[in-house]
C-alpha atoms as a PDB file:
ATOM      1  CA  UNK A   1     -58.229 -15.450 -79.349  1.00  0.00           C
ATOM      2  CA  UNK A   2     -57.873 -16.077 -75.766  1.00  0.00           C
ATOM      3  CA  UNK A   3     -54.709 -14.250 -75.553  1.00  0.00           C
ATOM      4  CA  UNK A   4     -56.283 -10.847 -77.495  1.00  0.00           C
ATOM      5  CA  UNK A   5     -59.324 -11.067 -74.248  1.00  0.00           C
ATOM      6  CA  UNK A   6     -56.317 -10.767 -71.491  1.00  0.00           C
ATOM      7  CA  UNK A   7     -54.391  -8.001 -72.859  1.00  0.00           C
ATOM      8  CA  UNK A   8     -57.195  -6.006 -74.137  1.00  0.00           C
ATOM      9  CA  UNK A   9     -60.368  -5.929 -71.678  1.00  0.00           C
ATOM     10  CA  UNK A  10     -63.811  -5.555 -72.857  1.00  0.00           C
ATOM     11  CA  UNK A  11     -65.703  -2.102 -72.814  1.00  0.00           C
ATOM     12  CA  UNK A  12     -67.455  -3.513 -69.817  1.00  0.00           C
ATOM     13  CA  UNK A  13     -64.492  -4.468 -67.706  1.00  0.00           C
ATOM     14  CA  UNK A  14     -62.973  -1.192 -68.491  1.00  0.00           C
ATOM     15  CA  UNK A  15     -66.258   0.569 -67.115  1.00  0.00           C
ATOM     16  CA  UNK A  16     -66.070  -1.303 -64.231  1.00  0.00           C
ATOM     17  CA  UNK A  17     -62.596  -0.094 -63.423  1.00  0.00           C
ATOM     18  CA  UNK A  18     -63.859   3.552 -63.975  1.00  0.00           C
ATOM     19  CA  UNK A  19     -66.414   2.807 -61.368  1.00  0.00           C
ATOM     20  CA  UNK A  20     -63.465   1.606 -59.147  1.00  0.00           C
ATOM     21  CA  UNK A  21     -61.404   4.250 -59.292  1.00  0.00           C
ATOM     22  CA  UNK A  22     -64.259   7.292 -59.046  1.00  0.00           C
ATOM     23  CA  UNK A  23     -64.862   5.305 -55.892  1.00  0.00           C
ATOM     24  CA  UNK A  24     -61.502   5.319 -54.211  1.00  0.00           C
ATOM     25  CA  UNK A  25     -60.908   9.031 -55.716  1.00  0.00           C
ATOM     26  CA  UNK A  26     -64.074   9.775 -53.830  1.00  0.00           C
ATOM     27  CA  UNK A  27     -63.037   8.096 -50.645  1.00  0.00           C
ATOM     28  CA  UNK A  28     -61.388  10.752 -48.084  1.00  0.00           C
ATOM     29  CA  UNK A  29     -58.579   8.085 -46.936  1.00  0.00           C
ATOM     30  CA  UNK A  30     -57.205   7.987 -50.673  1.00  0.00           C
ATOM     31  CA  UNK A  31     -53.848  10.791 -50.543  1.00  0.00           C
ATOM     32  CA  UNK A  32     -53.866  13.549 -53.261  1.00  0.00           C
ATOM     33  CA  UNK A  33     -50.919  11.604 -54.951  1.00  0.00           C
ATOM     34  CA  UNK A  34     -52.714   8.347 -55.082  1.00  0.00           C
ATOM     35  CA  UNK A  35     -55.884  10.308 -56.507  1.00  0.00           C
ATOM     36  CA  UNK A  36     -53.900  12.252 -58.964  1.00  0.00           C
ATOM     37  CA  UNK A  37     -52.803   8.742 -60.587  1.00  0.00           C
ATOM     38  CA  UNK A  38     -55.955   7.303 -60.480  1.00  0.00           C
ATOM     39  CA  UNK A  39     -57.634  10.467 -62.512  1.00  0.00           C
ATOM     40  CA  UNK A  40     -55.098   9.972 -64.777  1.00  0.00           C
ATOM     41  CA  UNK A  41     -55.619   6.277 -65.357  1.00  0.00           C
ATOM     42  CA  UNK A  42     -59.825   7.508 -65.439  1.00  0.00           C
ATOM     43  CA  UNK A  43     -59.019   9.977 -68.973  1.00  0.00           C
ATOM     44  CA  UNK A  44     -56.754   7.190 -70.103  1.00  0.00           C
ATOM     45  CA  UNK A  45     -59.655   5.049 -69.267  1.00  0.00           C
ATOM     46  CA  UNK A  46     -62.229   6.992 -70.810  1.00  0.00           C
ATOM     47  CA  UNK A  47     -60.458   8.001 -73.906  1.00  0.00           C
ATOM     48  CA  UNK A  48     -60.036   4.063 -74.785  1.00  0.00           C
ATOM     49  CA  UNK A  49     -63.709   3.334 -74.453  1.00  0.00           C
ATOM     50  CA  UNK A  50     -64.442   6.491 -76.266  1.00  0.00           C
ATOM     51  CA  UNK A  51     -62.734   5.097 -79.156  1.00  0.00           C
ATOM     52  CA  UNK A  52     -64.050   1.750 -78.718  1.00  0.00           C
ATOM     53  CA  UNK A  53     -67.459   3.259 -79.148  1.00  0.00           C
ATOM     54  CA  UNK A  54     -66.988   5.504 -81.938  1.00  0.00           C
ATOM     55  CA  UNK A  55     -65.381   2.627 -84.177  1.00  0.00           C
ATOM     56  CA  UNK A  56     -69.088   0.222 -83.282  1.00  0.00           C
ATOM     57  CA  UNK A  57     -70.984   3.132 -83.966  1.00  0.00           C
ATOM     58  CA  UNK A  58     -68.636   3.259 -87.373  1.00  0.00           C
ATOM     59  CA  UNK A  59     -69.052  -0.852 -87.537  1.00  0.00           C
ATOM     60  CA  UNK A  60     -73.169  -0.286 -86.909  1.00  0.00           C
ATOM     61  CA  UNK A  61     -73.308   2.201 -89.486  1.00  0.00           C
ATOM     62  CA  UNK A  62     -71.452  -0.008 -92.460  1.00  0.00           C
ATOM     63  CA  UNK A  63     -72.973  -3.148 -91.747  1.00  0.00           C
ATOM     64  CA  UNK A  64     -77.118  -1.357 -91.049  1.00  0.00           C
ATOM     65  CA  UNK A  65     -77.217   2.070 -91.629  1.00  0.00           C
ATOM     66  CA  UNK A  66     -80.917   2.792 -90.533  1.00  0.00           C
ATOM     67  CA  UNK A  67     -80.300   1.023 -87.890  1.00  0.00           C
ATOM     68  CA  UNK A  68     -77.136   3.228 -86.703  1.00  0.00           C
ATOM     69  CA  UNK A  69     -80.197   6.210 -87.172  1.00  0.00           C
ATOM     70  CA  UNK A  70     -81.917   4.870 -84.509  1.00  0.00           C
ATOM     71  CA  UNK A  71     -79.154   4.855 -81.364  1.00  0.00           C
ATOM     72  CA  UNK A  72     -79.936   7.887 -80.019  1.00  0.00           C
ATOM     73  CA  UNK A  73     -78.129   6.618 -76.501  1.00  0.00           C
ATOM     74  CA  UNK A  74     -74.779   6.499 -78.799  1.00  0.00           C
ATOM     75  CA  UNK A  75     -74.886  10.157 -79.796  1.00  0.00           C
ATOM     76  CA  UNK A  76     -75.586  10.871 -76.218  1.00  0.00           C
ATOM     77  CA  UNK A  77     -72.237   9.486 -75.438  1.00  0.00           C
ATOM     78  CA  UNK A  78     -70.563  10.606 -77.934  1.00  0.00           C
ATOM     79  CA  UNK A  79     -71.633  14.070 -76.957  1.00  0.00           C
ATOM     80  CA  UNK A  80     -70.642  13.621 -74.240  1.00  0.00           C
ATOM     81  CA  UNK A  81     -67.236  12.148 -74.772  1.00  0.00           C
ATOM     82  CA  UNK A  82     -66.920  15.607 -77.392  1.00  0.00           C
ATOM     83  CA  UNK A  83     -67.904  18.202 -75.149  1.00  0.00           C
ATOM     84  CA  UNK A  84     -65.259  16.957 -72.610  1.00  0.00           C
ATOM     85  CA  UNK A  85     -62.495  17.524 -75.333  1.00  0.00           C
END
């Protein structure tokens, strides 16, 4: 299992990195080139912890669905996550 955790970060790690790179894209001294990679490495980014979260919401809602009723902050992201497509 230890080898699945390094080539496959955690939803948290991966937000982190997001975090990361909005700073340095934000940061005057970063060139247009460098900033252009980075935003693509952000979608990239984004669209794997969009999935992520749409297949727990999908795991929530098999295993308790009145719970999955009740995660109002998980249809906020995923709204968000739509709207952007």
């Amino acid at each position: 299992m230890a080898a699945s955790h390094s080539t496959k970060p955690s939803i948290e790690e991966l937000i982190v990195r997001l975090e990361d790179i909005t700073r340095n894209i934000e940061n005057p001294e970063t060139g247009l080139e460098n900033s252009i990679n980075l935003y693509e490495e952000g979608l990239t980014i984004a669209d794997t912890c969009k999935k992520r979260l749409h297949e727990a919401r999908k795991k929530i809602e098999i295993i308790n669905p009145e719970l999955a009723k009740t995660l109002p902050e998980t249809a906020r992201i995923k709204d968000l996550f739509d709207s952007e497509s």
